[in-house]
PDB file of N, CA and C in Angstrom:
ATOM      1  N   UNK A   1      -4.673 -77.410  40.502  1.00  0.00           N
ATOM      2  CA  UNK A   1      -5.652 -76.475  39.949  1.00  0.00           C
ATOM      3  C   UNK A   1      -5.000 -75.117  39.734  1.00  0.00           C
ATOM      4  N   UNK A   2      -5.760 -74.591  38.777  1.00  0.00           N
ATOM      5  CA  UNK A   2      -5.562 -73.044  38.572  1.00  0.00           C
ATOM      6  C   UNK A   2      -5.818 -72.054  39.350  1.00  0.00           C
ATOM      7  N   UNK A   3      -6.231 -72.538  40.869  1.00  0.00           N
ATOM      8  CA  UNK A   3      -6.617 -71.544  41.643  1.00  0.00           C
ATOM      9  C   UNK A   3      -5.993 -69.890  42.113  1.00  0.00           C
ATOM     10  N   UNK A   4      -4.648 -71.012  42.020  1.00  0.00           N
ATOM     11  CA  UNK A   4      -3.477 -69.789  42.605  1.00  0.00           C
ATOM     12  C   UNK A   4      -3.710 -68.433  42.107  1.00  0.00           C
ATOM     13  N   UNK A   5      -3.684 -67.571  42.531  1.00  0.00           N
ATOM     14  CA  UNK A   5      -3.544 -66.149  41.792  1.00  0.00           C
ATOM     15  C   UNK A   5      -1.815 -65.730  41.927  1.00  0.00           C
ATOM     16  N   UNK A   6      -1.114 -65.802  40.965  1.00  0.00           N
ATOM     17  CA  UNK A   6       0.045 -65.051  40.959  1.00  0.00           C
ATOM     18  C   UNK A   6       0.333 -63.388  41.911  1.00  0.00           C
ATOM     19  N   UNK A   7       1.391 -63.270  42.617  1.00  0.00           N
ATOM     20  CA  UNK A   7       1.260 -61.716  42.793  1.00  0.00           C
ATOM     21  C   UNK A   7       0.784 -60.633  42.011  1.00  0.00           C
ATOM     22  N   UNK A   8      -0.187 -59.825  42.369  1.00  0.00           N
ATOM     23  CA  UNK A   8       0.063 -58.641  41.642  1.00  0.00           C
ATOM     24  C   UNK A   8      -1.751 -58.898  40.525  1.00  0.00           C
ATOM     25  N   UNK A   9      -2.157 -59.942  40.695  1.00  0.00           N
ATOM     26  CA  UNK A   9      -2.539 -60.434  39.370  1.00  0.00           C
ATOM     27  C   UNK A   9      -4.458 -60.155  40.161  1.00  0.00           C
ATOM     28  N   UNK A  10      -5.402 -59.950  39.059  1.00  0.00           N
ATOM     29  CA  UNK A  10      -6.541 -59.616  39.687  1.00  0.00           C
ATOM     30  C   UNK A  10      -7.358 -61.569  39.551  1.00  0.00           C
ATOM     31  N   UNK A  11      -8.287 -61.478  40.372  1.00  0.00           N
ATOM     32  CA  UNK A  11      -9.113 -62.616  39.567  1.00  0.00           C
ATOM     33  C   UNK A  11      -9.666 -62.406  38.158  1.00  0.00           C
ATOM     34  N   UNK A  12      -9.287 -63.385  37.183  1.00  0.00           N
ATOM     35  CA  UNK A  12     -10.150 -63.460  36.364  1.00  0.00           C
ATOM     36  C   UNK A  12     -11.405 -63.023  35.678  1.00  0.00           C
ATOM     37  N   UNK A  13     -11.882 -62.555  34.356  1.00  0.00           N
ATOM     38  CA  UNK A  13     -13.430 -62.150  34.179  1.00  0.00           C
ATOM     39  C   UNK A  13     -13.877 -63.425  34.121  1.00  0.00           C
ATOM     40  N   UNK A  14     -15.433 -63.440  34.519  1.00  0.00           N
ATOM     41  CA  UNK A  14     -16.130 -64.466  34.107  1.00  0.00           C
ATOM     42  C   UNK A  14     -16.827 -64.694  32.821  1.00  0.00           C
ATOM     43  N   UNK A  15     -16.661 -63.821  32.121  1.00  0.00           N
ATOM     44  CA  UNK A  15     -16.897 -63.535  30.539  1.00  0.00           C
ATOM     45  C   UNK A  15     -15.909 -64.825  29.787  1.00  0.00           C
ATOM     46  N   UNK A  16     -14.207 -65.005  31.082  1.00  0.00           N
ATOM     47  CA  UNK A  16     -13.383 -65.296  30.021  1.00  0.00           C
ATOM     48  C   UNK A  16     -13.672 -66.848  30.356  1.00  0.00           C
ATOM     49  N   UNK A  17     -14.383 -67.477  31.189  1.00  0.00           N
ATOM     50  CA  UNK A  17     -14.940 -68.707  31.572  1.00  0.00           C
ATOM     51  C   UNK A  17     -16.319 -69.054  30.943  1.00  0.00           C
ATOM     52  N   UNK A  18     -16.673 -68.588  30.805  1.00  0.00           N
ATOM     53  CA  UNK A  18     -18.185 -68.458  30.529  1.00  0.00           C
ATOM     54  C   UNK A  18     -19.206 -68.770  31.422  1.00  0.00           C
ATOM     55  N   UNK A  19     -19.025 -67.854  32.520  1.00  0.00           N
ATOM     56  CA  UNK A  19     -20.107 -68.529  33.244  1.00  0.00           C
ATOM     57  C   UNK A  19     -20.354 -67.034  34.156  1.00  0.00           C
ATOM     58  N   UNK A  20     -20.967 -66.093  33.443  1.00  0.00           N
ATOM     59  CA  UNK A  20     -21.421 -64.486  33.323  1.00  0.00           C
ATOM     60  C   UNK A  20     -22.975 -65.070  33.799  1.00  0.00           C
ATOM     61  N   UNK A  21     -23.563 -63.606  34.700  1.00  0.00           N
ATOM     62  CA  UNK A  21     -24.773 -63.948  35.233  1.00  0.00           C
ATOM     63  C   UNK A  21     -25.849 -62.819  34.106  1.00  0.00           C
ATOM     64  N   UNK A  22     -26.603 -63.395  33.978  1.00  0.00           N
ATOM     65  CA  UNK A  22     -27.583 -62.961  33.067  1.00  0.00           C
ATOM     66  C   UNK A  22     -28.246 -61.238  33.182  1.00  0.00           C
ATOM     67  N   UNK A  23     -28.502 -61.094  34.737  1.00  0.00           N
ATOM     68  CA  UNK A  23     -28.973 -60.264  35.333  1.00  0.00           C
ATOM     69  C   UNK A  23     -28.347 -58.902  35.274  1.00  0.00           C
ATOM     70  N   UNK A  24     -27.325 -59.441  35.749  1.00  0.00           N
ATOM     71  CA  UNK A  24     -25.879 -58.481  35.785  1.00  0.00           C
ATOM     72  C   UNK A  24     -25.296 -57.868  34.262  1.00  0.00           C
ATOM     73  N   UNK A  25     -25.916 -58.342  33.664  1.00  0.00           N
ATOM     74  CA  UNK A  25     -25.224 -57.772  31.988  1.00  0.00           C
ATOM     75  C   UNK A  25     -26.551 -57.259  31.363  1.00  0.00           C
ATOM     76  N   UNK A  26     -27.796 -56.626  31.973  1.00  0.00           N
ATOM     77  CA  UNK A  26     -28.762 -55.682  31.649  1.00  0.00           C
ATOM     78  C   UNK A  26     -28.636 -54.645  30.817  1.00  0.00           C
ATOM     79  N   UNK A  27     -27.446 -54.219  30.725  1.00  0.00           N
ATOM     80  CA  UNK A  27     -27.062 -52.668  30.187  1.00  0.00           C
ATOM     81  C   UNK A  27     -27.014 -53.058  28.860  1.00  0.00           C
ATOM     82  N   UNK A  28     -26.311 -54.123  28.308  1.00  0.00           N
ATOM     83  CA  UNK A  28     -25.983 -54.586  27.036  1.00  0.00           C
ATOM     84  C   UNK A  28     -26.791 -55.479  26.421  1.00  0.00           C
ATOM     85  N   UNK A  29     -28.174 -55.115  26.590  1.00  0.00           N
ATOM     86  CA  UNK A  29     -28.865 -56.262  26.109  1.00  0.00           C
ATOM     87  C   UNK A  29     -29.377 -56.038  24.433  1.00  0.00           C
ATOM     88  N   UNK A  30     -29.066 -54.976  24.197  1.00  0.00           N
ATOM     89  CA  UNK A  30     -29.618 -54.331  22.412  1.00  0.00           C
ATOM     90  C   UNK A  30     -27.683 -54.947  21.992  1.00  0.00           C
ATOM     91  N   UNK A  31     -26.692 -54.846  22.569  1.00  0.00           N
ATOM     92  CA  UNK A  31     -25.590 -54.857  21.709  1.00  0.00           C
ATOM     93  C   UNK A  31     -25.584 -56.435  21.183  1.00  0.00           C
ATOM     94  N   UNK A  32     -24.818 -56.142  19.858  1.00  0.00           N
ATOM     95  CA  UNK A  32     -24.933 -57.477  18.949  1.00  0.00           C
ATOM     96  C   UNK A  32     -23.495 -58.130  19.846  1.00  0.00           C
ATOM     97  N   UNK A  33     -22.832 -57.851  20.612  1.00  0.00           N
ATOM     98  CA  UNK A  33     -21.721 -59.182  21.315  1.00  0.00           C
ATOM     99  C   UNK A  33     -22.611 -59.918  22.154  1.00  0.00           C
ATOM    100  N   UNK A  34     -23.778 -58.982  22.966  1.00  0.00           N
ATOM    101  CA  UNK A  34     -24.401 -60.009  23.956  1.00  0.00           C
ATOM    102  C   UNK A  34     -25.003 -61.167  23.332  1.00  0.00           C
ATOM    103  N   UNK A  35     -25.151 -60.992  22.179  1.00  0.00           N
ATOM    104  CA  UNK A  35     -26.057 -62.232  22.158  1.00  0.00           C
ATOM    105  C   UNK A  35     -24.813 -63.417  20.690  1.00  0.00           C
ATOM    106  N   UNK A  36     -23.294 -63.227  21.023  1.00  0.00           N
ATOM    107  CA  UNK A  36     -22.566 -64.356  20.800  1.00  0.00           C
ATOM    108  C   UNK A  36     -22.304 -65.455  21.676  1.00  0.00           C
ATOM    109  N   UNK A  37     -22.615 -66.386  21.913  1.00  0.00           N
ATOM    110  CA  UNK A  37     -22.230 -67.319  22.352  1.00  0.00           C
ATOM    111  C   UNK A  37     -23.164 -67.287  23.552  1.00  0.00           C
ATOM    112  N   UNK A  38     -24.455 -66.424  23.531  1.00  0.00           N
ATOM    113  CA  UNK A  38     -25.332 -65.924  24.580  1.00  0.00           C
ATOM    114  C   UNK A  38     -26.077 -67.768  25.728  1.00  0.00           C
ATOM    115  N   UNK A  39     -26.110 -68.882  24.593  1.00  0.00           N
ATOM    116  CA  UNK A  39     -26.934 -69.737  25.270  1.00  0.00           C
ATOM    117  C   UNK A  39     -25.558 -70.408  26.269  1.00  0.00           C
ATOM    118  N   UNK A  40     -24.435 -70.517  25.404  1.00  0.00           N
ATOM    119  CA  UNK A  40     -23.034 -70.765  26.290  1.00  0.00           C
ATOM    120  C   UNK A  40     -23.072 -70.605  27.478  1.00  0.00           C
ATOM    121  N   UNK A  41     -22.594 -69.061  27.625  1.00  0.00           N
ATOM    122  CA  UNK A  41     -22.542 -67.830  28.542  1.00  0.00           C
ATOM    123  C   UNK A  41     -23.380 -68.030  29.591  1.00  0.00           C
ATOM    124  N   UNK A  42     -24.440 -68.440  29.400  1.00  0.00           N
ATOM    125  CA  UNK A  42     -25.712 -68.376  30.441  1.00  0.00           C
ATOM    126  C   UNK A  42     -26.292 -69.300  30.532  1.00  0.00           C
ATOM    127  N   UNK A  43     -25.930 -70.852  30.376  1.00  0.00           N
ATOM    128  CA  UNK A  43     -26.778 -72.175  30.375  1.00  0.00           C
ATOM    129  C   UNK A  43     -26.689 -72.541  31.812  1.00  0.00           C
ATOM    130  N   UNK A  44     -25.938 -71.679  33.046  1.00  0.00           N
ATOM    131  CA  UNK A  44     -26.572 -72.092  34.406  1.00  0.00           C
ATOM    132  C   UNK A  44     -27.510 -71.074  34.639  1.00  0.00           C
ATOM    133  N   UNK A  45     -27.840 -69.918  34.328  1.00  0.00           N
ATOM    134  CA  UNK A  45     -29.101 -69.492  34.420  1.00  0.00           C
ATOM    135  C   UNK A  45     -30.354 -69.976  33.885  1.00  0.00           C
ATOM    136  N   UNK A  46     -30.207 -69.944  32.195  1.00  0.00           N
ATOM    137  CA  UNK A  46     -31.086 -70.875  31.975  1.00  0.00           C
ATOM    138  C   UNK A  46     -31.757 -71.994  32.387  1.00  0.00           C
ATOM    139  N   UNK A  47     -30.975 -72.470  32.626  1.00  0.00           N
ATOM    140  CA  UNK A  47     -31.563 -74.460  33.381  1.00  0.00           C
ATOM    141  C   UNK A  47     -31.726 -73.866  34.647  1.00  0.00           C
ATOM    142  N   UNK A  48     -31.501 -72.873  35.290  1.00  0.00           N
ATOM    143  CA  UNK A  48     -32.189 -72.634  36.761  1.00  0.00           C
ATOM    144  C   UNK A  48     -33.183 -71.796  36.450  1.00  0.00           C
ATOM    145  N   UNK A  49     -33.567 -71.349  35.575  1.00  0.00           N
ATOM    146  CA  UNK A  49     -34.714 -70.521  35.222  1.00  0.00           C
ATOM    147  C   UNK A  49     -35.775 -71.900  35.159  1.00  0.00           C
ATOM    148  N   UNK A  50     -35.766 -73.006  34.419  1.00  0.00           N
ATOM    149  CA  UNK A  50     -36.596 -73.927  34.024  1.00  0.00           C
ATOM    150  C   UNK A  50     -36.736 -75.018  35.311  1.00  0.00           C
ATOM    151  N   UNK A  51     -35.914 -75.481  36.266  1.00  0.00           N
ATOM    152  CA  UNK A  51     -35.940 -75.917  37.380  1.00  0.00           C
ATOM    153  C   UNK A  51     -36.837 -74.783  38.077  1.00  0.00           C
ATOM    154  N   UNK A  52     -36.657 -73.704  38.487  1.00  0.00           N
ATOM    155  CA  UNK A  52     -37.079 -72.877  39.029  1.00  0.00           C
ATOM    156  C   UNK A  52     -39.156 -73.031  38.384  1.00  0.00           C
ATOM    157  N   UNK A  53     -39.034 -73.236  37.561  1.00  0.00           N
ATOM    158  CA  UNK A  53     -40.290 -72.995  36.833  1.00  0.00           C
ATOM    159  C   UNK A  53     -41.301 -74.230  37.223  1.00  0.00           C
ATOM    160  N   UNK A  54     -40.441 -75.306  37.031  1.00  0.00           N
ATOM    161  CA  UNK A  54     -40.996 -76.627  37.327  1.00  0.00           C
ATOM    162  C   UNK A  54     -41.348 -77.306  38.238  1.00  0.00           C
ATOM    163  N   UNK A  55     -40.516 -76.176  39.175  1.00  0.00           N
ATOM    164  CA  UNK A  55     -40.609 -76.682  40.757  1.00  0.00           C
ATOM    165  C   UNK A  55     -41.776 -76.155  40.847  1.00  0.00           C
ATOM    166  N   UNK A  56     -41.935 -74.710  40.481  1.00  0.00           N
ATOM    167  CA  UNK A  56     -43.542 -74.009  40.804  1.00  0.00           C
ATOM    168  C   UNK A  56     -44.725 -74.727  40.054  1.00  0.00           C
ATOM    169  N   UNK A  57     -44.393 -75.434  39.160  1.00  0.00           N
ATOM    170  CA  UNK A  57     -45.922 -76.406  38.714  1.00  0.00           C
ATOM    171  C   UNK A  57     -45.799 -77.582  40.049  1.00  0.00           C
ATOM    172  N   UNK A  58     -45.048 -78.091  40.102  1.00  0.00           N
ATOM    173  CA  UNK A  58     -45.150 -79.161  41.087  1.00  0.00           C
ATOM    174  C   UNK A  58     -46.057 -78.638  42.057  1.00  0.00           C
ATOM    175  N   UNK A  59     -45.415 -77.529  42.620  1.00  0.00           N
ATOM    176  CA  UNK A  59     -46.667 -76.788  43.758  1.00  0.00           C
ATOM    177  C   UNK A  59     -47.907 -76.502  43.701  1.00  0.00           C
ATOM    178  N   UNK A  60     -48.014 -76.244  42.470  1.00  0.00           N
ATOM    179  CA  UNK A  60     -49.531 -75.613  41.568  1.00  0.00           C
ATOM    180  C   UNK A  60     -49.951 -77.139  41.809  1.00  0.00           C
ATOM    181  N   UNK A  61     -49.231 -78.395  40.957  1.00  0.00           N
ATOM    182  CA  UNK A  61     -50.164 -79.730  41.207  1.00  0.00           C
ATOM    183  C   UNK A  61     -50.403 -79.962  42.612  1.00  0.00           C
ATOM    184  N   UNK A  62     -49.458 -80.303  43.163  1.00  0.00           N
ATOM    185  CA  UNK A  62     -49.540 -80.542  44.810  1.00  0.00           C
ATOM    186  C   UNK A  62     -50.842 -79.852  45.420  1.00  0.00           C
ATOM    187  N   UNK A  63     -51.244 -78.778  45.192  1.00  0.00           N
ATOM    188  CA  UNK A  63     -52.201 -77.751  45.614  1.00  0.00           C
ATOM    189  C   UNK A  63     -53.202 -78.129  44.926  1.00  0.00           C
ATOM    190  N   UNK A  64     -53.002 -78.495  43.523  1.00  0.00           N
ATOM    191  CA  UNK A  64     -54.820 -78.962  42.940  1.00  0.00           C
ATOM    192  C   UNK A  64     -54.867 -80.369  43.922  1.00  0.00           C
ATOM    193  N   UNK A  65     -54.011 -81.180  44.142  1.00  0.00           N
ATOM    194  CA  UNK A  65     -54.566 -82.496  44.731  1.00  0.00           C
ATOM    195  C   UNK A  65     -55.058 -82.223  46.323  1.00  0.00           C
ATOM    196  N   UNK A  66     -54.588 -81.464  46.851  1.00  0.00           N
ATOM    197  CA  UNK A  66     -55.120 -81.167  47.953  1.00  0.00           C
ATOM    198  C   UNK A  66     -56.369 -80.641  47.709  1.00  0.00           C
ATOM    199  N   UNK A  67     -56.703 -80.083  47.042  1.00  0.00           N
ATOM    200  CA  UNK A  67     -58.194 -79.619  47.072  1.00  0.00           C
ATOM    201  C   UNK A  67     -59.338 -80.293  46.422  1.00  0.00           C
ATOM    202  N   UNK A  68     -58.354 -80.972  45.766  1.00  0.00           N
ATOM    203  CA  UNK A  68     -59.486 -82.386  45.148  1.00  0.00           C
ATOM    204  C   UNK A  68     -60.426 -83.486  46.270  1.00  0.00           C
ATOM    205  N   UNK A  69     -59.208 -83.061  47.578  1.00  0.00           N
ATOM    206  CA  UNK A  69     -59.664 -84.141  48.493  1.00  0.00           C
ATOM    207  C   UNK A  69     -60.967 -83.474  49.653  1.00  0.00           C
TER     208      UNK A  69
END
């Protein structure tokens, strides 16, 4: 693996991986680069935004069936 870091050498951006956190890049949200390759860049936020979402209906159902009873 590529783990190694050479002497001298910083880690990596995550810009240059693509895997940048959504939250964290607030400042640049009017500039026309944020939104190249924007669904790329951010498809583990995304899909944890929608997991995240789905899990909370599950609860919402779970909770109507309990009160049904």
């Amino acid at each position: 693996m590529d783990d190694q870091l050479k002497e001298g050498e910083g880690k990596p951006l995550a810009g240059e991986h693509e895997k940048e956190l959504l939250l964290l890049d607030v400042n640049t949200y009017l500039s026309k680069s944020r939104w190249i390759n924007f669904f790329k860049r951010h498809k583990e936020d995304i899909i944890g935004f929608f997991i995240a979402w789905g899990f909370v209906g599950f609860l919402v159902f779970i909770a109507w069936l309990i009160i049904q009873f």
